[in-house]
PDBML (XML) file of the C-alpha atoms, coordinates in Angstrom:
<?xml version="1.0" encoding="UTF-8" ?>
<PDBx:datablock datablockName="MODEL"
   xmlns:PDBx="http://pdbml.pdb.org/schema/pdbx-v50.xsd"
   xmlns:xsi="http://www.w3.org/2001/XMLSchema-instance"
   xsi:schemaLocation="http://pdbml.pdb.org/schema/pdbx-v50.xsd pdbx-v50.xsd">
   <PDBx:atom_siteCategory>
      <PDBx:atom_site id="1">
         <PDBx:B_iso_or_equiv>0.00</PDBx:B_iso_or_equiv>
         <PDBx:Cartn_x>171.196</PDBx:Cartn_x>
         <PDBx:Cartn_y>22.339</PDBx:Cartn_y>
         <PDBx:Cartn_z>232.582</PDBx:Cartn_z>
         <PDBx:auth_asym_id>A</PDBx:auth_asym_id>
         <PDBx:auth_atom_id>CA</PDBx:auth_atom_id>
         <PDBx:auth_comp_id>UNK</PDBx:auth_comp_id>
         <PDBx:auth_seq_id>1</PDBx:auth_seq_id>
         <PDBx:group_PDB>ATOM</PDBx:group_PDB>
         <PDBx:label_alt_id xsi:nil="true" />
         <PDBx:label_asym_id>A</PDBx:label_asym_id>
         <PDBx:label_atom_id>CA</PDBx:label_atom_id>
         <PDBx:label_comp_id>UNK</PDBx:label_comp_id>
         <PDBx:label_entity_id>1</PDBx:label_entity_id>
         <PDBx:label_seq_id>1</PDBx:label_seq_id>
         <PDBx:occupancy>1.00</PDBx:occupancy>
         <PDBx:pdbx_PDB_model_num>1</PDBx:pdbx_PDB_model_num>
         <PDBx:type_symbol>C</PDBx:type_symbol>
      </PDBx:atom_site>
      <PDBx:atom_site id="2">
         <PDBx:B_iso_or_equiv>0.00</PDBx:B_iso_or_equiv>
         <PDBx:Cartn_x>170.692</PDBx:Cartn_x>
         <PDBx:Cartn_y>20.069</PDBx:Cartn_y>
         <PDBx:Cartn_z>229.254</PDBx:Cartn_z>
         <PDBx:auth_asym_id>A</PDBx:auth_asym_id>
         <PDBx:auth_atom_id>CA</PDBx:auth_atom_id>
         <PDBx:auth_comp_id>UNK</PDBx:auth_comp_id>
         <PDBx:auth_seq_id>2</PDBx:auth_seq_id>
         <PDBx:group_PDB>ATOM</PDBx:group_PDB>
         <PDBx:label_alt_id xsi:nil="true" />
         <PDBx:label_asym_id>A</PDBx:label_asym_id>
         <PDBx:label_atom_id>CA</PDBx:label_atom_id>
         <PDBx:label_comp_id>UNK</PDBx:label_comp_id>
         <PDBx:label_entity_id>1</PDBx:label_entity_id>
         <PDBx:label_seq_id>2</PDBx:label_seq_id>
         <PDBx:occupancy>1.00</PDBx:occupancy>
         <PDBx:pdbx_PDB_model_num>1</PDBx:pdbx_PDB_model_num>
         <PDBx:type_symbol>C</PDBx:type_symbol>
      </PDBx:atom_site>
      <PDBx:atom_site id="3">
         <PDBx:B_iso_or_equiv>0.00</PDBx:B_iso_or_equiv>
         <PDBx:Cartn_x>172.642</PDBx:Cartn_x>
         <PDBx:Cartn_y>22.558</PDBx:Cartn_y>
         <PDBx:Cartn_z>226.869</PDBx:Cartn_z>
         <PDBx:auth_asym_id>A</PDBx:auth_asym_id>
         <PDBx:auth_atom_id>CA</PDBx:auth_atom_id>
         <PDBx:auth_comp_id>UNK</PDBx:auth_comp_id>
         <PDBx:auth_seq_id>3</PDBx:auth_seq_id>
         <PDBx:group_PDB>ATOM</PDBx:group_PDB>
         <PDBx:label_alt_id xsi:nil="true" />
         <PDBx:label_asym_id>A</PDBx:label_asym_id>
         <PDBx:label_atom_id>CA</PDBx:label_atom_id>
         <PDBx:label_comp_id>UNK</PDBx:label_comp_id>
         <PDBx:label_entity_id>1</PDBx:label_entity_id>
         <PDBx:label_seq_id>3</PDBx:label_seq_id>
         <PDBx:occupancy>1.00</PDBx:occupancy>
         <PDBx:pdbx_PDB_model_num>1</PDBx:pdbx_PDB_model_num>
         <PDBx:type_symbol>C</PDBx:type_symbol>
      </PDBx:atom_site>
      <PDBx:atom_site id="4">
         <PDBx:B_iso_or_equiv>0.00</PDBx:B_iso_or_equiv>
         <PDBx:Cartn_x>175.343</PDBx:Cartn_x>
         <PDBx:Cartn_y>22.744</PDBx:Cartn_y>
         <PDBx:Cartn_z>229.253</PDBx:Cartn_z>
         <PDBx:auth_asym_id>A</PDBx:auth_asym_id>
         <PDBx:auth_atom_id>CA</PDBx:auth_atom_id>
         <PDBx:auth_comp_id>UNK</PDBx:auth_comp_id>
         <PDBx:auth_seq_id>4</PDBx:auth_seq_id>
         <PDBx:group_PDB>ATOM</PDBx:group_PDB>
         <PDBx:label_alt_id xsi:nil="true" />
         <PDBx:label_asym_id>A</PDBx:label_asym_id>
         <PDBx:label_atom_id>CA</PDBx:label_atom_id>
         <PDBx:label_comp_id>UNK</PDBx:label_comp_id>
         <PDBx:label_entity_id>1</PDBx:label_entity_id>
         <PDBx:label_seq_id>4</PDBx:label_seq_id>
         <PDBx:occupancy>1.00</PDBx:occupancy>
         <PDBx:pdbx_PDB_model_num>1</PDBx:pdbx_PDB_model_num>
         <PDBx:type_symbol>C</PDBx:type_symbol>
      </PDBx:atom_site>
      <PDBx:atom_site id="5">
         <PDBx:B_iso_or_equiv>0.00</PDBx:B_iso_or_equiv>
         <PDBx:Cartn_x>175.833</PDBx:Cartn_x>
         <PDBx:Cartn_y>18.853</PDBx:Cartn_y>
         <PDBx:Cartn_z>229.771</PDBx:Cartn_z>
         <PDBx:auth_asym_id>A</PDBx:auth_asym_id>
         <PDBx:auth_atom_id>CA</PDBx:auth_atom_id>
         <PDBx:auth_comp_id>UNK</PDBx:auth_comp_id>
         <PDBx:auth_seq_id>5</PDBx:auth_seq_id>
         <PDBx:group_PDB>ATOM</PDBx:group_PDB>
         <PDBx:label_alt_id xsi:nil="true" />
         <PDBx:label_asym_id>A</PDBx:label_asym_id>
         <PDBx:label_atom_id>CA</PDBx:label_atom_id>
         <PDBx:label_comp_id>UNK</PDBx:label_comp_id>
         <PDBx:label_entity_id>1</PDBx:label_entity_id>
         <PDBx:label_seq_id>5</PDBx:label_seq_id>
         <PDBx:occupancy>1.00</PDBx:occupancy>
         <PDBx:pdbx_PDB_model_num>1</PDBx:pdbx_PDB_model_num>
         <PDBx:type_symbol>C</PDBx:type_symbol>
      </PDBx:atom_site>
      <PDBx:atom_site id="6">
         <PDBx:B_iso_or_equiv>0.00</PDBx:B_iso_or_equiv>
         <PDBx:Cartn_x>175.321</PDBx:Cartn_x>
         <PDBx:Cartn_y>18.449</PDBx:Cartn_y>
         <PDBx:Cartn_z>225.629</PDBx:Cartn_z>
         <PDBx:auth_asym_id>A</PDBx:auth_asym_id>
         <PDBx:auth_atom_id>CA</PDBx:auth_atom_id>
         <PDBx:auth_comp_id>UNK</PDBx:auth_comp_id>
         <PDBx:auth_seq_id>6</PDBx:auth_seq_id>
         <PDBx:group_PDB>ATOM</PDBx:group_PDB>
         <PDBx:label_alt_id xsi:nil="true" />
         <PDBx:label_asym_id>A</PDBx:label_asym_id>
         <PDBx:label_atom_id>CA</PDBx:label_atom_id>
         <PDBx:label_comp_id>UNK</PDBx:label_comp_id>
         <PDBx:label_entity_id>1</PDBx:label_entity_id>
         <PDBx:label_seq_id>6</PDBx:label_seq_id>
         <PDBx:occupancy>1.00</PDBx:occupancy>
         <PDBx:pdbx_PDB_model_num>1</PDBx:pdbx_PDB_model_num>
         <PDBx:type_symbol>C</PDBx:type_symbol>
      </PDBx:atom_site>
      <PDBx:atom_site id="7">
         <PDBx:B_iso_or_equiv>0.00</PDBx:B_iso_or_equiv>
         <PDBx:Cartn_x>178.286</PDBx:Cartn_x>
         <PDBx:Cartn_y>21.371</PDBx:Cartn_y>
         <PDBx:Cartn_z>225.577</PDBx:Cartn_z>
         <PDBx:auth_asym_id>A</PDBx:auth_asym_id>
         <PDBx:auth_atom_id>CA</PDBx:auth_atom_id>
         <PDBx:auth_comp_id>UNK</PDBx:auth_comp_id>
         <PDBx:auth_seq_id>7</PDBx:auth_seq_id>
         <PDBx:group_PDB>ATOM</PDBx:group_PDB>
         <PDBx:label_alt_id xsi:nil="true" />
         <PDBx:label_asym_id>A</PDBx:label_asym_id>
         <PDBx:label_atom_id>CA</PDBx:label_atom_id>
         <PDBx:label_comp_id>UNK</PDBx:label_comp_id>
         <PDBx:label_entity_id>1</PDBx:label_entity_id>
         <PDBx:label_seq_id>7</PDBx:label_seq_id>
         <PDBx:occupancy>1.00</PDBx:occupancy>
         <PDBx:pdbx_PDB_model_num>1</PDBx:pdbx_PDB_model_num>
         <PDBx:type_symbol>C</PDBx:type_symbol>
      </PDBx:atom_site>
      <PDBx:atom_site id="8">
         <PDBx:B_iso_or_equiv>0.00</PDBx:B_iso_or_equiv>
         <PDBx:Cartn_x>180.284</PDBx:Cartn_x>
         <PDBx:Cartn_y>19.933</PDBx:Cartn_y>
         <PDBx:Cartn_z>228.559</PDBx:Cartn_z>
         <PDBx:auth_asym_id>A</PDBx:auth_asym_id>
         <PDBx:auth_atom_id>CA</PDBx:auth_atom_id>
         <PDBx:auth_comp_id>UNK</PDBx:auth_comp_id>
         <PDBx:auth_seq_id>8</PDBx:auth_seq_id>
         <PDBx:group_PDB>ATOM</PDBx:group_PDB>
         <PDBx:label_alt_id xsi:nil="true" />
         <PDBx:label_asym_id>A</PDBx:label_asym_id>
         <PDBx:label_atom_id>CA</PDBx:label_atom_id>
         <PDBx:label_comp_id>UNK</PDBx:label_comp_id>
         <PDBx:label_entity_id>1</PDBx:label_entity_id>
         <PDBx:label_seq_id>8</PDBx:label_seq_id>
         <PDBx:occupancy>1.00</PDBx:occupancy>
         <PDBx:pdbx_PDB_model_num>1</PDBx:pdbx_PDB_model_num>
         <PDBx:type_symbol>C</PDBx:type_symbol>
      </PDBx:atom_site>
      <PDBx:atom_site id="9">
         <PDBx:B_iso_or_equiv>0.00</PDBx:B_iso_or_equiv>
         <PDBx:Cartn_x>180.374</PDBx:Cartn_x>
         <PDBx:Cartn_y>16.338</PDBx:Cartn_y>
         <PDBx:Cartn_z>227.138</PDBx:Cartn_z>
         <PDBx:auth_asym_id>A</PDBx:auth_asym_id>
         <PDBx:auth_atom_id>CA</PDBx:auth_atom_id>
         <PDBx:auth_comp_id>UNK</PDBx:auth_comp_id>
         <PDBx:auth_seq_id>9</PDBx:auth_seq_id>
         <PDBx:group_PDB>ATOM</PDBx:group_PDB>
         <PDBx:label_alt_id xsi:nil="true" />
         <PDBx:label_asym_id>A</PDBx:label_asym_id>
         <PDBx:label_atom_id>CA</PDBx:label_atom_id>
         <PDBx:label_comp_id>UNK</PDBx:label_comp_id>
         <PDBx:label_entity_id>1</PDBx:label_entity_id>
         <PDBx:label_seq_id>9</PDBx:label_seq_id>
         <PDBx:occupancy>1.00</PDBx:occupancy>
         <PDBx:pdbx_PDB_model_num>1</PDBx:pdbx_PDB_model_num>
         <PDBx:type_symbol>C</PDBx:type_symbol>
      </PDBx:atom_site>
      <PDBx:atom_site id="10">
         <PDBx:B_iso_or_equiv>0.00</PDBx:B_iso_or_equiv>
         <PDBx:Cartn_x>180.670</PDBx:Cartn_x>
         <PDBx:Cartn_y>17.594</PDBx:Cartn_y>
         <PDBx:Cartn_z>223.480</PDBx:Cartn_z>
         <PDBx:auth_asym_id>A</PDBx:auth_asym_id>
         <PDBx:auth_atom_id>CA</PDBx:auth_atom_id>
         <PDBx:auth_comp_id>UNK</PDBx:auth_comp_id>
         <PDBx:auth_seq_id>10</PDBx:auth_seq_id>
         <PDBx:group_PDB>ATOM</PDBx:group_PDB>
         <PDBx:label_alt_id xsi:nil="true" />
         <PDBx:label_asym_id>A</PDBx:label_asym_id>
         <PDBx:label_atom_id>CA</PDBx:label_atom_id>
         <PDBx:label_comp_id>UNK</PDBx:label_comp_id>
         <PDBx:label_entity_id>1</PDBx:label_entity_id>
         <PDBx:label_seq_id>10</PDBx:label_seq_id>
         <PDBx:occupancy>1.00</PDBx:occupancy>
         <PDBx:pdbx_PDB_model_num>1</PDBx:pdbx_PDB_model_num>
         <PDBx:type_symbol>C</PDBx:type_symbol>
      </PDBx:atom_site>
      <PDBx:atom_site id="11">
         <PDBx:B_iso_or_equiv>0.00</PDBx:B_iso_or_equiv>
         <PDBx:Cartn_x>177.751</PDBx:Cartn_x>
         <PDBx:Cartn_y>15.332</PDBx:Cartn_y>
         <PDBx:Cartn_z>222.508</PDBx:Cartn_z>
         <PDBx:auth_asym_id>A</PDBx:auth_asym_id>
         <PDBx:auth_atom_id>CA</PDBx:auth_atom_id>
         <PDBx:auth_comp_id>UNK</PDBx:auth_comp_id>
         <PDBx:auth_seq_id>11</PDBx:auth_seq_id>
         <PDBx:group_PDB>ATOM</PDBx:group_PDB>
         <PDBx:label_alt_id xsi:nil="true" />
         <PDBx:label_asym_id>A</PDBx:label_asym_id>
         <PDBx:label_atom_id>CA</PDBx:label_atom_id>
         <PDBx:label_comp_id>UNK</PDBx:label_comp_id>
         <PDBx:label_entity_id>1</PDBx:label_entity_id>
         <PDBx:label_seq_id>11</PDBx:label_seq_id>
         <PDBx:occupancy>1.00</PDBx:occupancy>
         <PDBx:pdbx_PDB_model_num>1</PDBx:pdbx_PDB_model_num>
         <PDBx:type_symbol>C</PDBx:type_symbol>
      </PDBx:atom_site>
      <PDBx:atom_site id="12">
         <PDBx:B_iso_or_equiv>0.00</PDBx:B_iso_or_equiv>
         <PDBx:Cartn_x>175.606</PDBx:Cartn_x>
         <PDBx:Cartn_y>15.695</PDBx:Cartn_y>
         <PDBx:Cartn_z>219.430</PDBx:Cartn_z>
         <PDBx:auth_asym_id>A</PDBx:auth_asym_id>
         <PDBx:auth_atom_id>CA</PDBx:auth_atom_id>
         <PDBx:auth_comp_id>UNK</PDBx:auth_comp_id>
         <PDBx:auth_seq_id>12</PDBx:auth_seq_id>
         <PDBx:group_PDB>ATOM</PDBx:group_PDB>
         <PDBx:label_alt_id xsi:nil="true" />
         <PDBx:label_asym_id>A</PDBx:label_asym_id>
         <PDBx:label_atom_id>CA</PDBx:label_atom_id>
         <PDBx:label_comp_id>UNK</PDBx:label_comp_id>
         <PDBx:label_entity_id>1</PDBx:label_entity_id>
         <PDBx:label_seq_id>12</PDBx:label_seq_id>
         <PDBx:occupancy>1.00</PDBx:occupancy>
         <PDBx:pdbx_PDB_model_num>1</PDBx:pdbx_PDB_model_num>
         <PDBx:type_symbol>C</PDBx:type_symbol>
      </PDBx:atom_site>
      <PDBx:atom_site id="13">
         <PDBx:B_iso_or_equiv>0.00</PDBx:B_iso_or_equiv>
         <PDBx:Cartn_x>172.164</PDBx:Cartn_x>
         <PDBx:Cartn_y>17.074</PDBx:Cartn_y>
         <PDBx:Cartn_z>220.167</PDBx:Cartn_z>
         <PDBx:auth_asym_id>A</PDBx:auth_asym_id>
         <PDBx:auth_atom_id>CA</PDBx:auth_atom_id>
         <PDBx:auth_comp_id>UNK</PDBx:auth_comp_id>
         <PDBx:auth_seq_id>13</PDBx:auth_seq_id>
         <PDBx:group_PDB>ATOM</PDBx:group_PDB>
         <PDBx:label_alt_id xsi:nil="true" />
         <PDBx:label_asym_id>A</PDBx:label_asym_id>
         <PDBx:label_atom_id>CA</PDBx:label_atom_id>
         <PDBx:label_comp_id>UNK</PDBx:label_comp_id>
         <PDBx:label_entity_id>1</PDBx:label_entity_id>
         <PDBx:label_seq_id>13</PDBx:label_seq_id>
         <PDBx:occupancy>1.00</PDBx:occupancy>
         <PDBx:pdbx_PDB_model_num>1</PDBx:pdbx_PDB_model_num>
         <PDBx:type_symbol>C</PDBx:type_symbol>
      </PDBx:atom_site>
      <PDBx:atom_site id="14">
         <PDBx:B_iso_or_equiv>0.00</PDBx:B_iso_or_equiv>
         <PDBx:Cartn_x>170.735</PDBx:Cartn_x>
         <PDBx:Cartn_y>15.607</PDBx:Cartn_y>
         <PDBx:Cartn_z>217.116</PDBx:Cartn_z>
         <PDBx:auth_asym_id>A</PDBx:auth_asym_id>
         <PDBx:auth_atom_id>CA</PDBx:auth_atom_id>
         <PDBx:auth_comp_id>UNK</PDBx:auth_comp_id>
         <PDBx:auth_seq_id>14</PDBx:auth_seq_id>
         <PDBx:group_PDB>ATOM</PDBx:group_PDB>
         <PDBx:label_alt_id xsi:nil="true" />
         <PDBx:label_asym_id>A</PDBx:label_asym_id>
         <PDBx:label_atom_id>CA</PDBx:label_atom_id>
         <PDBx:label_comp_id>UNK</PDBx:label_comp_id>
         <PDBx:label_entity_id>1</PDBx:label_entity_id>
         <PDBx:label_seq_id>14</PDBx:label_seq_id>
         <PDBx:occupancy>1.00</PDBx:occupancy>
         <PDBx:pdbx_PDB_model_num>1</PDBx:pdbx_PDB_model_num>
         <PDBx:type_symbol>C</PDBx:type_symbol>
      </PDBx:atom_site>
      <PDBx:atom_site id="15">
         <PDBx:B_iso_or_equiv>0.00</PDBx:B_iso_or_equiv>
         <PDBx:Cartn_x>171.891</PDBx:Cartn_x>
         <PDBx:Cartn_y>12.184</PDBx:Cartn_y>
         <PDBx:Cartn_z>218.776</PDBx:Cartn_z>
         <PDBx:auth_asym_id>A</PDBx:auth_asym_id>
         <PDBx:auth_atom_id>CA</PDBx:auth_atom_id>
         <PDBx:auth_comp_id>UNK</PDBx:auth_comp_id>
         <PDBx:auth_seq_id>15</PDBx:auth_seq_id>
         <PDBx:group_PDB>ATOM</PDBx:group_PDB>
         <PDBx:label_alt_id xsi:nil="true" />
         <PDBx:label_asym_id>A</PDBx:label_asym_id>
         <PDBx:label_atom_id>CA</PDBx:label_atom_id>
         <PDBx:label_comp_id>UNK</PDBx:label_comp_id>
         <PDBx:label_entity_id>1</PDBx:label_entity_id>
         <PDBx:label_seq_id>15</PDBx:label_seq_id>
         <PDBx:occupancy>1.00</PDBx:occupancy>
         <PDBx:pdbx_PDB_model_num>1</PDBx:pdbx_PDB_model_num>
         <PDBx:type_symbol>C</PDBx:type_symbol>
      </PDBx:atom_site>
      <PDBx:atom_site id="16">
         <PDBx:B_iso_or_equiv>0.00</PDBx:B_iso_or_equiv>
         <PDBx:Cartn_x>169.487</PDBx:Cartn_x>
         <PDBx:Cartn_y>13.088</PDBx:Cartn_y>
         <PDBx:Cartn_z>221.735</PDBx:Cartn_z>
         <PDBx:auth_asym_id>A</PDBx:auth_asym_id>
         <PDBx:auth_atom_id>CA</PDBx:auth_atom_id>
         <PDBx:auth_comp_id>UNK</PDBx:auth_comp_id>
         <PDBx:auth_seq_id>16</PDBx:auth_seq_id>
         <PDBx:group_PDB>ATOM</PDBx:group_PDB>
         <PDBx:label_alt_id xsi:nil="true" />
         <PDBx:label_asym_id>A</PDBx:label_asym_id>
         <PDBx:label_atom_id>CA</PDBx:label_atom_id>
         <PDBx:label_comp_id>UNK</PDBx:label_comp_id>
         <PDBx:label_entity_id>1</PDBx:label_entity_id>
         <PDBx:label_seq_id>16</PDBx:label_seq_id>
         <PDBx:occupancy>1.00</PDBx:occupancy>
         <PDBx:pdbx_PDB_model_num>1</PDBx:pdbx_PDB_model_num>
         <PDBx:type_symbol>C</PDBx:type_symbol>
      </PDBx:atom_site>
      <PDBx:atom_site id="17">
         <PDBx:B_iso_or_equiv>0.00</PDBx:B_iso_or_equiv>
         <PDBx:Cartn_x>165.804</PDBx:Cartn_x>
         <PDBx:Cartn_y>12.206</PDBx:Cartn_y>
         <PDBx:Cartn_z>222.038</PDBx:Cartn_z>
         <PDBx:auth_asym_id>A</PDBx:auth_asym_id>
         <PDBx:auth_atom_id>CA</PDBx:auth_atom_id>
         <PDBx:auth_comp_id>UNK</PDBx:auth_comp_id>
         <PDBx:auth_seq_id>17</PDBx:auth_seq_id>
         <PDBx:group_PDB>ATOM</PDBx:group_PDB>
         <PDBx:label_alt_id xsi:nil="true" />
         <PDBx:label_asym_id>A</PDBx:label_asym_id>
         <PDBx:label_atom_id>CA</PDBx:label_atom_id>
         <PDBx:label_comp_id>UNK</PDBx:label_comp_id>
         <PDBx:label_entity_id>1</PDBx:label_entity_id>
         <PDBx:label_seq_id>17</PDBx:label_seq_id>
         <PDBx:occupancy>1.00</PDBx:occupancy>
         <PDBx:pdbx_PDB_model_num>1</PDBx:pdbx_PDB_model_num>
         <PDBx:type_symbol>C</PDBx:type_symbol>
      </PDBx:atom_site>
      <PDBx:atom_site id="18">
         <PDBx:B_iso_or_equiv>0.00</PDBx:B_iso_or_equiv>
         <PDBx:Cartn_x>163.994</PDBx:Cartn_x>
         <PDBx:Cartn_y>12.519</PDBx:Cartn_y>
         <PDBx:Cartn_z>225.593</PDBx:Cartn_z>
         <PDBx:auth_asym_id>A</PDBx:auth_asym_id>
         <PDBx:auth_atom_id>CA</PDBx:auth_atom_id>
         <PDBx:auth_comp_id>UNK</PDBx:auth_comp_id>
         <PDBx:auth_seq_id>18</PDBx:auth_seq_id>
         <PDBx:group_PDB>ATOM</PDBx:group_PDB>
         <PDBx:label_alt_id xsi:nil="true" />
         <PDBx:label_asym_id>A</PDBx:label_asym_id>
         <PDBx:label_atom_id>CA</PDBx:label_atom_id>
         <PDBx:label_comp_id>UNK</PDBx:label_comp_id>
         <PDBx:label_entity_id>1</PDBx:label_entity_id>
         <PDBx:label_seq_id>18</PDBx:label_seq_id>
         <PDBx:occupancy>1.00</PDBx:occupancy>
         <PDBx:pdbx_PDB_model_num>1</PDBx:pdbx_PDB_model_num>
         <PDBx:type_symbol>C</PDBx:type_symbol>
      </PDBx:atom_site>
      <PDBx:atom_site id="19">
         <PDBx:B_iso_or_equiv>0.00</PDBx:B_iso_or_equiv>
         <PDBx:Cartn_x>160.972</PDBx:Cartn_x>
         <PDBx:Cartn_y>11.116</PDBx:Cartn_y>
         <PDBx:Cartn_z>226.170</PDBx:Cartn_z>
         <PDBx:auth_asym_id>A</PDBx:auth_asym_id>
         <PDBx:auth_atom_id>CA</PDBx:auth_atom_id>
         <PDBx:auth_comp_id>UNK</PDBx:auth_comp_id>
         <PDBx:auth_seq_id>19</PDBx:auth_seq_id>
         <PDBx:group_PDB>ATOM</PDBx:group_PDB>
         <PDBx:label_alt_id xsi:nil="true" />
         <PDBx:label_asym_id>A</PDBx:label_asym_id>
         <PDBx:label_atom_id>CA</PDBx:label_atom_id>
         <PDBx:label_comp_id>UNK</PDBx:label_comp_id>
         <PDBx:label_entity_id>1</PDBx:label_entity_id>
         <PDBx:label_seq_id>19</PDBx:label_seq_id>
         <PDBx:occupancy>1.00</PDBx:occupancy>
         <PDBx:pdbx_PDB_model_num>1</PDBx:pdbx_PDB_model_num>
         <PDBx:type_symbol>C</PDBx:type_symbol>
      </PDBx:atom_site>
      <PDBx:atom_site id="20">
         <PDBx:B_iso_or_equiv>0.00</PDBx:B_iso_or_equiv>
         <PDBx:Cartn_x>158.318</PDBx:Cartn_x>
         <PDBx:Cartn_y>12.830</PDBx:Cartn_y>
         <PDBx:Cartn_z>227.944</PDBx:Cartn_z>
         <PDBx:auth_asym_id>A</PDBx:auth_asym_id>
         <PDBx:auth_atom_id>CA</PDBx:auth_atom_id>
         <PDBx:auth_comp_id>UNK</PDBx:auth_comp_id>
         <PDBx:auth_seq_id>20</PDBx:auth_seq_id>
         <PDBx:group_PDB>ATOM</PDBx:group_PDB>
         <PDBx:label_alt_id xsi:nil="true" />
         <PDBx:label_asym_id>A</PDBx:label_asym_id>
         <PDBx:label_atom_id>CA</PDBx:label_atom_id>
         <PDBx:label_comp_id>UNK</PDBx:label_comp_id>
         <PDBx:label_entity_id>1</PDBx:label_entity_id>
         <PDBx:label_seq_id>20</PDBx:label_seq_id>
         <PDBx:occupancy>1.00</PDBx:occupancy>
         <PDBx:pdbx_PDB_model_num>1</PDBx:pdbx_PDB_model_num>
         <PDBx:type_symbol>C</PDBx:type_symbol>
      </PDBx:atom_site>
      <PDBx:atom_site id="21">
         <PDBx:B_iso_or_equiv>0.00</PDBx:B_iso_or_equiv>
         <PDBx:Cartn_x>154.267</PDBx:Cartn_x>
         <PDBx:Cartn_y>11.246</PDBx:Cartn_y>
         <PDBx:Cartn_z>228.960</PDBx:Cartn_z>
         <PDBx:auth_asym_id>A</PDBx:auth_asym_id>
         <PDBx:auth_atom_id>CA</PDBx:auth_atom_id>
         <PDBx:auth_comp_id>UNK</PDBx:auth_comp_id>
         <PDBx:auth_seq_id>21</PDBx:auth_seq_id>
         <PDBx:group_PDB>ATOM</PDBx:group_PDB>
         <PDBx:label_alt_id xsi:nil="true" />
         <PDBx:label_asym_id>A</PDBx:label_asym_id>
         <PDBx:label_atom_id>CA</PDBx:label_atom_id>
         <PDBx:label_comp_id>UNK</PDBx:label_comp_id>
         <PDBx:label_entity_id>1</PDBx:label_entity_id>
         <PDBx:label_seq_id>21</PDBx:label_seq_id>
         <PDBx:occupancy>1.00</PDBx:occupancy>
         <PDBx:pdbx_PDB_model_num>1</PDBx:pdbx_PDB_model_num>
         <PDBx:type_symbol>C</PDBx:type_symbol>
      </PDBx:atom_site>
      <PDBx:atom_site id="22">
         <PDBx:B_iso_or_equiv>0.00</PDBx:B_iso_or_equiv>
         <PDBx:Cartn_x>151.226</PDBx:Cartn_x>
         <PDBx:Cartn_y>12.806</PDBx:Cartn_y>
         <PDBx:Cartn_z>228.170</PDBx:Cartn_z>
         <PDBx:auth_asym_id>A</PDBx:auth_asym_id>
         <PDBx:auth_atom_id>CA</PDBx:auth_atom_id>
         <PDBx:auth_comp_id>UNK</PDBx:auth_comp_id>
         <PDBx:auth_seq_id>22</PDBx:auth_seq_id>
         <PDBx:group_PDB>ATOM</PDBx:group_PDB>
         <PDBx:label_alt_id xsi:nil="true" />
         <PDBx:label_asym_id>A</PDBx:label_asym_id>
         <PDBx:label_atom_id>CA</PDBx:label_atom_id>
         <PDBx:label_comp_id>UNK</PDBx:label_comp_id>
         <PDBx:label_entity_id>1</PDBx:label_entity_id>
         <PDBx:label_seq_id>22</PDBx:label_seq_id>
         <PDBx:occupancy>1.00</PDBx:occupancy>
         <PDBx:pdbx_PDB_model_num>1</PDBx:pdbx_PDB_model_num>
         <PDBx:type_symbol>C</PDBx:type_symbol>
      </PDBx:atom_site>
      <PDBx:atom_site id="23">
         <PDBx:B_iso_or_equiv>0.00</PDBx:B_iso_or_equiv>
         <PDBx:Cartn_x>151.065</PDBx:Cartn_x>
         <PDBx:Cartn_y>13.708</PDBx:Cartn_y>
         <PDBx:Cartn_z>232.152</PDBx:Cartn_z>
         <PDBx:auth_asym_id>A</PDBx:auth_asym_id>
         <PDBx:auth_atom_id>CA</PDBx:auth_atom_id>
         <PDBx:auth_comp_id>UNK</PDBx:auth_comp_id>
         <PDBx:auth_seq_id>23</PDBx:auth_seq_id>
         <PDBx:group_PDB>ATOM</PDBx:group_PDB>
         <PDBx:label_alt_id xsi:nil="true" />
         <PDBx:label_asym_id>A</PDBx:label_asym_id>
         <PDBx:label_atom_id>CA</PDBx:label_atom_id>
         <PDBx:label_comp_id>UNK</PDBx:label_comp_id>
         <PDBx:label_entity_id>1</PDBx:label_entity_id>
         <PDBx:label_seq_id>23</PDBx:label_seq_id>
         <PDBx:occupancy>1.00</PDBx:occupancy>
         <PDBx:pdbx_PDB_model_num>1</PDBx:pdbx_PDB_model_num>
         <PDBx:type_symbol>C</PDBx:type_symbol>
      </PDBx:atom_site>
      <PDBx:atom_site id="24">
         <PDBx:B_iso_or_equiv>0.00</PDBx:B_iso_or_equiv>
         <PDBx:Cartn_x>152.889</PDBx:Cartn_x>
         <PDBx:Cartn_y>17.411</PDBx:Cartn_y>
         <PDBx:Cartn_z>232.075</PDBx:Cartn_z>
         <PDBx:auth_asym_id>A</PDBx:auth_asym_id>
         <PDBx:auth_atom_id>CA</PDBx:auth_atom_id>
         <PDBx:auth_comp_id>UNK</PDBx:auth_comp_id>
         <PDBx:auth_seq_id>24</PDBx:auth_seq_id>
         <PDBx:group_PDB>ATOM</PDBx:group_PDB>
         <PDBx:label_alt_id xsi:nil="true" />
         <PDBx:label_asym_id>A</PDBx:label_asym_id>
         <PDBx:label_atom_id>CA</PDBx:label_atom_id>
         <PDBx:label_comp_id>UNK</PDBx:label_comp_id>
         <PDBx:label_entity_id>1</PDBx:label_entity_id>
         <PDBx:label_seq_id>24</PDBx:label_seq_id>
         <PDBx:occupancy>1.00</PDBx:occupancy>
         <PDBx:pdbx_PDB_model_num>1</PDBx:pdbx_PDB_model_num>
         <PDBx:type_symbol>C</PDBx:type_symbol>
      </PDBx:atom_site>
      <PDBx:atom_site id="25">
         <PDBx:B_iso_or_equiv>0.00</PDBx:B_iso_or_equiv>
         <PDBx:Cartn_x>151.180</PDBx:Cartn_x>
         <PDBx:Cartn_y>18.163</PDBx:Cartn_y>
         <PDBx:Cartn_z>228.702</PDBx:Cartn_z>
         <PDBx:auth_asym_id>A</PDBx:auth_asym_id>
         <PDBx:auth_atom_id>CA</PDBx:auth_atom_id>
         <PDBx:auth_comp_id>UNK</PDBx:auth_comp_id>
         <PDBx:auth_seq_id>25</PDBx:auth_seq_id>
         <PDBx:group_PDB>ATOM</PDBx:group_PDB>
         <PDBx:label_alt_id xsi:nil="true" />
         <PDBx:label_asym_id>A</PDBx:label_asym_id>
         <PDBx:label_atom_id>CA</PDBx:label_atom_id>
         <PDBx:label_comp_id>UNK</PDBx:label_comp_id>
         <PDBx:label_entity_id>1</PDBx:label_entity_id>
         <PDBx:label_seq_id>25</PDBx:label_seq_id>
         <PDBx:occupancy>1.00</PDBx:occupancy>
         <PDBx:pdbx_PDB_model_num>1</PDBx:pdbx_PDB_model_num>
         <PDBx:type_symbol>C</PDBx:type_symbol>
      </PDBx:atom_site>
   </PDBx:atom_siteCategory>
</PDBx:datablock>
């Protein structure tokens, strides 16, 4: 679902940071 959006909205993964918590570690 993420690649596809990134692709669909030509927008620069390296631009991209999500941010996770320690939770689903």
């Amino acid at each position: 679902d993420v690649t596809n959006l990134l692709a669909k909205e030509n927008f620069d993964p390296h631009r991209l940071t999500l941010e996770i918590t320690e939770g689903v570690l």
